[in-house]
C-alpha atoms as a PDB file:
ATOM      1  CA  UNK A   1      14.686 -14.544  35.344  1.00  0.00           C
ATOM      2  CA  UNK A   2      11.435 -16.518  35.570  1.00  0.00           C
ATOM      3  CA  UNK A   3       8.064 -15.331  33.706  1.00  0.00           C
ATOM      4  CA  UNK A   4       4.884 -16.775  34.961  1.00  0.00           C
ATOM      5  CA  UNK A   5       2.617 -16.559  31.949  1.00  0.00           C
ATOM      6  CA  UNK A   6      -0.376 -18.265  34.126  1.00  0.00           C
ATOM      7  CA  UNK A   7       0.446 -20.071  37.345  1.00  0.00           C
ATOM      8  CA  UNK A   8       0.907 -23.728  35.970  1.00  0.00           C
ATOM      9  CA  UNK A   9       3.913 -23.180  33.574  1.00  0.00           C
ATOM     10  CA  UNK A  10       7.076 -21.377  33.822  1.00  0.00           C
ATOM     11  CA  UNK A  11       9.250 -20.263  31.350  1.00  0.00           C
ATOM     12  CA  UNK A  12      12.645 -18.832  31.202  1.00  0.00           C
ATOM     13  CA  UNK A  13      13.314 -15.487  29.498  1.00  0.00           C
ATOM     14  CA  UNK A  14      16.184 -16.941  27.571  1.00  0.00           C
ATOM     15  CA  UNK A  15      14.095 -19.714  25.985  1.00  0.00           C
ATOM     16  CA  UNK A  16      12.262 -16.723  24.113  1.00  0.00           C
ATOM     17  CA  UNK A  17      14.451 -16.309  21.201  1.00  0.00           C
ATOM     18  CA  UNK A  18      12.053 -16.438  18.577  1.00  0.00           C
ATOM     19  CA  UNK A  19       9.819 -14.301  20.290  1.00  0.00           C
ATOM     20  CA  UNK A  20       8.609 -10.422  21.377  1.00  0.00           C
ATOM     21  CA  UNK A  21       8.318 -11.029  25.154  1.00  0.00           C
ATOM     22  CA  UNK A  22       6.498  -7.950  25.615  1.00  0.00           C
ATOM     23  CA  UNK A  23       4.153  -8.526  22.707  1.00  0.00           C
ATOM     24  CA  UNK A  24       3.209 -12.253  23.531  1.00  0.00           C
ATOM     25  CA  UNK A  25       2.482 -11.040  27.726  1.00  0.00           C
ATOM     26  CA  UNK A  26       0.762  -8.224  26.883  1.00  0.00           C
ATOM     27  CA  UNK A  27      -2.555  -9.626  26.139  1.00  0.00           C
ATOM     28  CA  UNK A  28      -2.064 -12.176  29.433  1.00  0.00           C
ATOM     29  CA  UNK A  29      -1.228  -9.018  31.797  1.00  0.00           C
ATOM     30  CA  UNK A  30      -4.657  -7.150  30.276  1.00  0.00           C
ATOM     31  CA  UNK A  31      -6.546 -10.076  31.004  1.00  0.00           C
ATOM     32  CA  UNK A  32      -5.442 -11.277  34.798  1.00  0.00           C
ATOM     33  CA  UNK A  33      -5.441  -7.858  35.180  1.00  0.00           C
ATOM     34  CA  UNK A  34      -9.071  -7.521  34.768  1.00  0.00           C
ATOM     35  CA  UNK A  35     -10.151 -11.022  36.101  1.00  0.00           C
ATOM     36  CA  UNK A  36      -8.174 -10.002  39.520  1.00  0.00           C
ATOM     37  CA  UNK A  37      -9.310  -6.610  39.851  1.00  0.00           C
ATOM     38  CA  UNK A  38     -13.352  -6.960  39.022  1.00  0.00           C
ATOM     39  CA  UNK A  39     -13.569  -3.310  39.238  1.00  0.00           C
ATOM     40  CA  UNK A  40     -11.701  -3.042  35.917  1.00  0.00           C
ATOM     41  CA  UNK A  41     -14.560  -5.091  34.415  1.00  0.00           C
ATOM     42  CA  UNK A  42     -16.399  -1.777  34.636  1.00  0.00           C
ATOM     43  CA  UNK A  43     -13.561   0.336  33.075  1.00  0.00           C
ATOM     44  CA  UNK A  44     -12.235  -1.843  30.352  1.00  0.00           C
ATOM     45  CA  UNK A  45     -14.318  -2.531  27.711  1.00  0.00           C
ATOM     46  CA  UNK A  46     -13.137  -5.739  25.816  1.00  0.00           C
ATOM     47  CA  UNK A  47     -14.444  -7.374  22.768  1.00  0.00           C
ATOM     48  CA  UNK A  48     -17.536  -9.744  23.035  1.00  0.00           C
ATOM     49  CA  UNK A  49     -15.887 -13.102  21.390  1.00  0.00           C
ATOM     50  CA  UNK A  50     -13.495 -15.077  22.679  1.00  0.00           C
ATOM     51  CA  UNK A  51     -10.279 -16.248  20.512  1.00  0.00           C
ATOM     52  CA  UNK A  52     -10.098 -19.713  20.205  1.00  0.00           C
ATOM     53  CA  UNK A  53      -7.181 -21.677  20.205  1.00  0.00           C
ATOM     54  CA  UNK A  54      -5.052 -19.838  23.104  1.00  0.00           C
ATOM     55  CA  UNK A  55      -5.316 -23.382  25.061  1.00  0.00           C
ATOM     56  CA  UNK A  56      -2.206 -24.257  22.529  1.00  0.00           C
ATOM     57  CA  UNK A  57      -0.194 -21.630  23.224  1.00  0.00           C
ATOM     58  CA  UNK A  58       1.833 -23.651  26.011  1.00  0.00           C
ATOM     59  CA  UNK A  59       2.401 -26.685  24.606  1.00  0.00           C
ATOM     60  CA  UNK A  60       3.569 -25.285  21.651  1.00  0.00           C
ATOM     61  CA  UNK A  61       6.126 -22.899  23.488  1.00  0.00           C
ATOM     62  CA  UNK A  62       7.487 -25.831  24.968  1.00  0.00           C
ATOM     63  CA  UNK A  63       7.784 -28.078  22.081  1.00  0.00           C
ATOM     64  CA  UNK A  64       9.417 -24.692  20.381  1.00  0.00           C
ATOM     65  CA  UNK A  65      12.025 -24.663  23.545  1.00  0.00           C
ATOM     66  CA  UNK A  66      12.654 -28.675  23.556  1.00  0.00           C
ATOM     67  CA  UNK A  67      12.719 -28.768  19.684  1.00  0.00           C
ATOM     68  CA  UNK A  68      10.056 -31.213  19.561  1.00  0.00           C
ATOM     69  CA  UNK A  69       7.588 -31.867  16.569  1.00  0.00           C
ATOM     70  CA  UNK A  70       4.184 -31.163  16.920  1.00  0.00           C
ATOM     71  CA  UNK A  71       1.351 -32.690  14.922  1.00  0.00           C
ATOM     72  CA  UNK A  72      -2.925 -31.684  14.930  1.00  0.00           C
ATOM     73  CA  UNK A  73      -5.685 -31.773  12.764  1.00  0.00           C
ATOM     74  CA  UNK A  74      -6.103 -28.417  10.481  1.00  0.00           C
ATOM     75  CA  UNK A  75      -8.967 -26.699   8.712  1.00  0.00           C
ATOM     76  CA  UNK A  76      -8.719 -23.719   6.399  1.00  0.00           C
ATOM     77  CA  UNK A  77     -11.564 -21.228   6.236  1.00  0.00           C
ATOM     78  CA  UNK A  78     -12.122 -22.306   2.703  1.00  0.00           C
ATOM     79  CA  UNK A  79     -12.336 -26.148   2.984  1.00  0.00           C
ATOM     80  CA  UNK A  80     -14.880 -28.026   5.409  1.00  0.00           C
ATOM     81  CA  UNK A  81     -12.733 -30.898   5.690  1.00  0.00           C
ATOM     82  CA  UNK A  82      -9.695 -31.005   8.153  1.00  0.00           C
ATOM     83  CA  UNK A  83      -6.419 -32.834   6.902  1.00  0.00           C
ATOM     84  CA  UNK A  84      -3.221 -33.814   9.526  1.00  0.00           C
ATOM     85  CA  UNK A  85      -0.109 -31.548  10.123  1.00  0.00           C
ATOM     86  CA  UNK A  86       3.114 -32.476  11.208  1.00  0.00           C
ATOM     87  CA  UNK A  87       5.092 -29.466  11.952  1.00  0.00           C
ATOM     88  CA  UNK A  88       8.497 -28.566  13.403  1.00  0.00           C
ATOM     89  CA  UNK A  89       7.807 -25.496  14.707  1.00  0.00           C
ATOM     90  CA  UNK A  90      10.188 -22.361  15.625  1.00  0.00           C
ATOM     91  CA  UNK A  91       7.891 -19.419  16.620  1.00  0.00           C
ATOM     92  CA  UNK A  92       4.690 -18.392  17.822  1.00  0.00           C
ATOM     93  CA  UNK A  93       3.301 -14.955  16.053  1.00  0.00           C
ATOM     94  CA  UNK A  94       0.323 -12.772  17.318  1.00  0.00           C
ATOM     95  CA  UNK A  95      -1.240 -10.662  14.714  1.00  0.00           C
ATOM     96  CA  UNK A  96      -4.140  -8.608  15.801  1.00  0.00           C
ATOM     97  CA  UNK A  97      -5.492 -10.987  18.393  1.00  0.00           C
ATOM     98  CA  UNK A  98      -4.966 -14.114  16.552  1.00  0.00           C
ATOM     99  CA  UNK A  99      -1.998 -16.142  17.658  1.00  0.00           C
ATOM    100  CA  UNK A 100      -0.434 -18.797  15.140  1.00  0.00           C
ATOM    101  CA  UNK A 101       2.304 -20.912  15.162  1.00  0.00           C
ATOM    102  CA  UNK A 102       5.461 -20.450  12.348  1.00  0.00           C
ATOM    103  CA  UNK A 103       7.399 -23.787  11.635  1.00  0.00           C
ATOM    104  CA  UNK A 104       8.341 -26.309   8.618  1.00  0.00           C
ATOM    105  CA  UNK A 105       6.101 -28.704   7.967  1.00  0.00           C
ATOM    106  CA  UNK A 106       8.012 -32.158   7.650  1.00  0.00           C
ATOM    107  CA  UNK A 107       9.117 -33.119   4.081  1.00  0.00           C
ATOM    108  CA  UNK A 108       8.894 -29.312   3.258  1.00  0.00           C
ATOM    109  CA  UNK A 109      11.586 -26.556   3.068  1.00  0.00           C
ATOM    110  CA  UNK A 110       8.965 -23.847   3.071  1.00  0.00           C
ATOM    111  CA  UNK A 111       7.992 -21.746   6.180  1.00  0.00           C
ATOM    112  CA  UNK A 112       4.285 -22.391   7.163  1.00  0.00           C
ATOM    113  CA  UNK A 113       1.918 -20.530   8.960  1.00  0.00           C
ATOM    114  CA  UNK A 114      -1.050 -21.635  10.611  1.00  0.00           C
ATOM    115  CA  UNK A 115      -3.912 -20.000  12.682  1.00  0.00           C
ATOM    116  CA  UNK A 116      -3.943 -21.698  16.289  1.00  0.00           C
ATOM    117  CA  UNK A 117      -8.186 -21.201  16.221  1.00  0.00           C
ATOM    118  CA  UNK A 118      -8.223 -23.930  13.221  1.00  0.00           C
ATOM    119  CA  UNK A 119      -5.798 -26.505  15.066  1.00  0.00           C
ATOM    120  CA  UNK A 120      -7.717 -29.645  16.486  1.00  0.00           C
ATOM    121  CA  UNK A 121      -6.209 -32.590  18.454  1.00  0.00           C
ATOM    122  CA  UNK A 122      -2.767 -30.609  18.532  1.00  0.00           C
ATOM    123  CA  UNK A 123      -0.225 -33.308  20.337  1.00  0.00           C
ATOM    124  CA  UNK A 124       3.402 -33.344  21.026  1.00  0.00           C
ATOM    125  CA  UNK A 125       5.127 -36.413  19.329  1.00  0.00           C
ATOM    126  CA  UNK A 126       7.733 -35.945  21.286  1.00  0.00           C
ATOM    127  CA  UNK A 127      10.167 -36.320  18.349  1.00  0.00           C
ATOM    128  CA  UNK A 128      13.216 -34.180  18.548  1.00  0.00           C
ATOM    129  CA  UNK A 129      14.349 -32.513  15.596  1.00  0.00           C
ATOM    130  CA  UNK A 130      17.306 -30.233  14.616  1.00  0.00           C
ATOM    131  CA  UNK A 131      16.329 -26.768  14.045  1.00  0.00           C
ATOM    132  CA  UNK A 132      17.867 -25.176  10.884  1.00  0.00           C
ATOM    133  CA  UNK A 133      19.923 -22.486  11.625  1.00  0.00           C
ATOM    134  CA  UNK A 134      19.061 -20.817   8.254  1.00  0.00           C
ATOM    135  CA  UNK A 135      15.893 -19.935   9.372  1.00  0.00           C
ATOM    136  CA  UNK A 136      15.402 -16.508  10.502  1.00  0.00           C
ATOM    137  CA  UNK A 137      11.543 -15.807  11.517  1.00  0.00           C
ATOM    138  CA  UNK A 138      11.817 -12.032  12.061  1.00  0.00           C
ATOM    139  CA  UNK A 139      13.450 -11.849   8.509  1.00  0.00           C
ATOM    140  CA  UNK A 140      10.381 -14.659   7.005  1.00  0.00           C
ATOM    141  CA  UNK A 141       7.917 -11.262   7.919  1.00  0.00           C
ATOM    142  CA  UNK A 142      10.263  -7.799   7.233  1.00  0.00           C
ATOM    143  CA  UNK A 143       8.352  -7.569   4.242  1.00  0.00           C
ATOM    144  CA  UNK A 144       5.039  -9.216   5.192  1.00  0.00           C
ATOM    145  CA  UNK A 145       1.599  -7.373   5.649  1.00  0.00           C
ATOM    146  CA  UNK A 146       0.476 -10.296   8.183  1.00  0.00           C
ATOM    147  CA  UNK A 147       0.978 -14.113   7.984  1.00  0.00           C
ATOM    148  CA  UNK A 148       1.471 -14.457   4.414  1.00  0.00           C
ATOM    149  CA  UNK A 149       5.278 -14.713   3.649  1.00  0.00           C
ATOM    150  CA  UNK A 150       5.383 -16.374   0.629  1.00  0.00           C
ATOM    151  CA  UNK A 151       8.389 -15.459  -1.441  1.00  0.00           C
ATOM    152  CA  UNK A 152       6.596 -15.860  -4.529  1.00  0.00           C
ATOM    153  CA  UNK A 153       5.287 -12.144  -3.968  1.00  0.00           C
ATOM    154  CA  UNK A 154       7.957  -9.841  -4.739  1.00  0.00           C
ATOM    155  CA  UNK A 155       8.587  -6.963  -2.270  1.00  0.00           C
ATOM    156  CA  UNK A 156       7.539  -3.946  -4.138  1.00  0.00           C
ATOM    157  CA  UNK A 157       8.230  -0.315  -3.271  1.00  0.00           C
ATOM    158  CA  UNK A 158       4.523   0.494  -2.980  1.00  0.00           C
ATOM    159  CA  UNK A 159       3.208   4.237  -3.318  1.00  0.00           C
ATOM    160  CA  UNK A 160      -0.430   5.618  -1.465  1.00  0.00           C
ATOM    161  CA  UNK A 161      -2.071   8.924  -0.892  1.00  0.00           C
ATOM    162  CA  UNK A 162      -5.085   9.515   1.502  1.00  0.00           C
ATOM    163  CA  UNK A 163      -6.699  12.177   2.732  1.00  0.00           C
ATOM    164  CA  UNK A 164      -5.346  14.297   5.732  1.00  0.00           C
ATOM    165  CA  UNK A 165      -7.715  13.260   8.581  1.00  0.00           C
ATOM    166  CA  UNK A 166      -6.860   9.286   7.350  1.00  0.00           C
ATOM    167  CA  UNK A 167      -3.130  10.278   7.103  1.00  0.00           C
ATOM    168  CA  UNK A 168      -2.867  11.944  10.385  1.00  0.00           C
ATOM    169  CA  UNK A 169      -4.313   8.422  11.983  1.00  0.00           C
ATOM    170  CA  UNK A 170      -1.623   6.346   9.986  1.00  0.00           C
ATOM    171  CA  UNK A 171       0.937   8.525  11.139  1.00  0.00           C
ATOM    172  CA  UNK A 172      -0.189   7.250  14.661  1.00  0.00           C
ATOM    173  CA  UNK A 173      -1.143   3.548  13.433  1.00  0.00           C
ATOM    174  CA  UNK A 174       1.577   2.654  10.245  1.00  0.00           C
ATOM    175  CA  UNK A 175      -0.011   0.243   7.870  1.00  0.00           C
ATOM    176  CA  UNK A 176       3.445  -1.836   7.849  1.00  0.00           C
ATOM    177  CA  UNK A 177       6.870  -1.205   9.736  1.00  0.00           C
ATOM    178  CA  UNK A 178       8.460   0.126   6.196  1.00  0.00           C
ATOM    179  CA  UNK A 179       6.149   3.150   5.872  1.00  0.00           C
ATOM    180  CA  UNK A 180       7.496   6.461   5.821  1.00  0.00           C
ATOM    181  CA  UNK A 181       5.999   9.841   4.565  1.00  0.00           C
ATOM    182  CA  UNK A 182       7.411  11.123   1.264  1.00  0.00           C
ATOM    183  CA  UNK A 183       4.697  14.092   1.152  1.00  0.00           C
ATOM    184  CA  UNK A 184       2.302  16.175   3.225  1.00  0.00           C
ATOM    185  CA  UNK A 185       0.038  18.697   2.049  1.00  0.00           C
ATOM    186  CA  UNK A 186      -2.785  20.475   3.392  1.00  0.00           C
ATOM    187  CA  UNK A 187      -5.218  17.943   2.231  1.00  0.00           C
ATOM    188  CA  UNK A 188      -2.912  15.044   1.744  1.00  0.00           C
ATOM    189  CA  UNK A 189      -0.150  12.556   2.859  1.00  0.00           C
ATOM    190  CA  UNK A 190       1.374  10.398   0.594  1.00  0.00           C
ATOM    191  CA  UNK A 191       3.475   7.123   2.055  1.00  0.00           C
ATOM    192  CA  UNK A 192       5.680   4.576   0.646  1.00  0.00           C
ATOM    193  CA  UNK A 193       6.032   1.408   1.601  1.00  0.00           C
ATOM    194  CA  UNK A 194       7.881  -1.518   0.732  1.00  0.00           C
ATOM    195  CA  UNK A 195       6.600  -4.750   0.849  1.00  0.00           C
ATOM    196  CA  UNK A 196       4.879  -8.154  -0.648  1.00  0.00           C
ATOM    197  CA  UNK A 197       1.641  -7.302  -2.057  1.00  0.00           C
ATOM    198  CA  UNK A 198      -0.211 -10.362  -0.610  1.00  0.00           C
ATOM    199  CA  UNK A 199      -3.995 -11.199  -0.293  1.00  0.00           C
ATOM    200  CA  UNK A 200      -4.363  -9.626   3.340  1.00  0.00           C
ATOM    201  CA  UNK A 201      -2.725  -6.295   2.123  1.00  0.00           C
ATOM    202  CA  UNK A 202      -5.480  -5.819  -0.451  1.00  0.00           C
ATOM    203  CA  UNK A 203      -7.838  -6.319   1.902  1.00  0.00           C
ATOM    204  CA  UNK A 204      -6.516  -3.645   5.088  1.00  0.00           C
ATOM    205  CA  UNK A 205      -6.487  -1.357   1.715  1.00  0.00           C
ATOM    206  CA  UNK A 206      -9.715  -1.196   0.746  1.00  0.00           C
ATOM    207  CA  UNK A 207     -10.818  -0.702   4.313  1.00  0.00           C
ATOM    208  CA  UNK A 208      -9.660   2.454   4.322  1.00  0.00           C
ATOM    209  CA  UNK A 209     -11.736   3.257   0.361  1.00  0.00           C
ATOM    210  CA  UNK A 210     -13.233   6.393   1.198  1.00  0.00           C
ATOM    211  CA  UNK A 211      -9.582   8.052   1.347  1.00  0.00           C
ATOM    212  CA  UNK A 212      -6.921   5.731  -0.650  1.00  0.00           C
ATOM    213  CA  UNK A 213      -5.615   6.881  -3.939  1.00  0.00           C
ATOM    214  CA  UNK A 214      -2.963   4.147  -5.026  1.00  0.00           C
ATOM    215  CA  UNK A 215      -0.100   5.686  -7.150  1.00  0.00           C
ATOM    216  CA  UNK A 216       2.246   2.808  -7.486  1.00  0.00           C
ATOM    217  CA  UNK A 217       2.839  -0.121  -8.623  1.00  0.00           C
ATOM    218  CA  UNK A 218       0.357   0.281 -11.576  1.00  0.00           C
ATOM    219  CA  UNK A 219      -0.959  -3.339 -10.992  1.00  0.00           C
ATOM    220  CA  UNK A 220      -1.900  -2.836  -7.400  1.00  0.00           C
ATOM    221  CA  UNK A 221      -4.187   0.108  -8.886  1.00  0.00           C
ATOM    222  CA  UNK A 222      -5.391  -2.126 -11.604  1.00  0.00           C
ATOM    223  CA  UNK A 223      -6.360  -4.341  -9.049  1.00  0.00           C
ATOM    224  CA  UNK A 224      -8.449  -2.240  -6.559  1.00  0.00           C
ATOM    225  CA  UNK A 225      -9.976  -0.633  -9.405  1.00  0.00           C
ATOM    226  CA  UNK A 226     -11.139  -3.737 -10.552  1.00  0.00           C
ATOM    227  CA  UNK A 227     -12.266  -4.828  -7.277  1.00  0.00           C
ATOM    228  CA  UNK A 228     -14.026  -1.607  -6.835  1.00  0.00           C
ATOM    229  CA  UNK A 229     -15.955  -2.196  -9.733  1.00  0.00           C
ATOM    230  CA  UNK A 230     -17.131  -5.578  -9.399  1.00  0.00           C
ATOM    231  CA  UNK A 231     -18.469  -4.764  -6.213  1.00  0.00           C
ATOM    232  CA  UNK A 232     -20.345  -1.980  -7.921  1.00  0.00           C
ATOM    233  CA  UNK A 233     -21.649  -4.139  -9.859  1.00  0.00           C
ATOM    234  CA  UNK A 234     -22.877  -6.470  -7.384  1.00  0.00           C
ATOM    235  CA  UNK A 235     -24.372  -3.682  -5.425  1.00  0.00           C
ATOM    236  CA  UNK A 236     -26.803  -2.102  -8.163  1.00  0.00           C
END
């Protein structure tokens, strides 16, 4: 079977091993969708920027099938200067509209992830390399909020309460794959979850202040708390 993702480029299902099929067309369906039918324009309400970075997507699904490395220009959000990357890369990961590429960057062991909107100059060297076998992507992010994998966060059996309105919706919309509901009350659900507490998890938590009530691990409660109260402070 043949998948046309966009008319110039055609990729077999079985190169996709590394990937949710479903999850990585889904976006392209909504969109030729609407830009075929301009009567949908009027019905489907999308959101007013545009991601950058989605003109990568192909060649980096093909230097993923051919086992090619890949090199481009990066920037983080925190630095104004951009530095080179050579990558090998293995997978292509869409996280709530922002696509990025997983792979090993050359004289490193570690997993890398990086945001395809900060990639300039991105090039195919055309220099095969052997992918190892020891990698397993979907395994990298079991226990991953979003992009952040790094093993030096221990997974952590993590413990939250919220109110019941905010519980009903995460019943519908799980904060990670690993929750599960220990407790419901008439006012309350309580979750666990099991995971690395990483930078981006902190931050989906205290978008949802007015209701969370962390119970375990005491550090992660330390940690809003003091969060909490700086911004307090700040806000005087």
């Amino acid at each position: 079977m043949k998948i046309s993702l966009n008319g110039t480029y055609t990729i077999g299902e079985s190169d996709f091993n590394s990937f949710d099929i479903e999850q990585l067309l889904a976006p392209f369906d909504i969109l030729n969708a609407i830009n075929m039918d301009a009567g949908l324009q009027d019905i489907i309400i999308t959101e007013k920027y545009t991601n950058k970075g989605t003109e990568h997507i192909f060649l980096i699904i093909k230097a993923i099938r051919d086992s090619k490395i890949i090199a481009f220009d990066y920037g983080k959000y925190s630095e104004n200067e951009v530095s080179e990357r050579v990558l090998e890369p293995y997978a292509i990961k869409l996280l709530k509209g922002q696509w990025y590429v997983v792979g090993k960057l050359q004289n490193d062991n570690d997993v890398k992830t990086f945001g395809l909107d900060r990639m300039v100059d991105l090039r195919n060297l055309n220099h095969e390399f052997i992918p190892d076998k020891s990698i397993d992507i979907k395994a990298k992010f079991q226990h991953s909020f979003g992009i952040y994998s790094d093993e030096s966060y221990p997974i952590e059996n993590i413990i939250l309460s919220f109110d019941i309105a905010d519980g009903n919706y995460l019943k519908t919309v799980p904060i990670h794959q690993s929750q599960e509901i220990i407790e419901e009350t008439e006012n309350n659900i309580t979750l666990k979850l099991t995971l690395r507490i990483t930078e981006d998890f902190v931050m989906a938590l205290l978008s949802r202040s007015w209701s969370l009530k962390v119970i375990e691990p005491v550090s992660l409660k330390n940690r809003i708390r003091d969060i909490y109260k700086d911004a307090l402070e700040r806000n005087l």
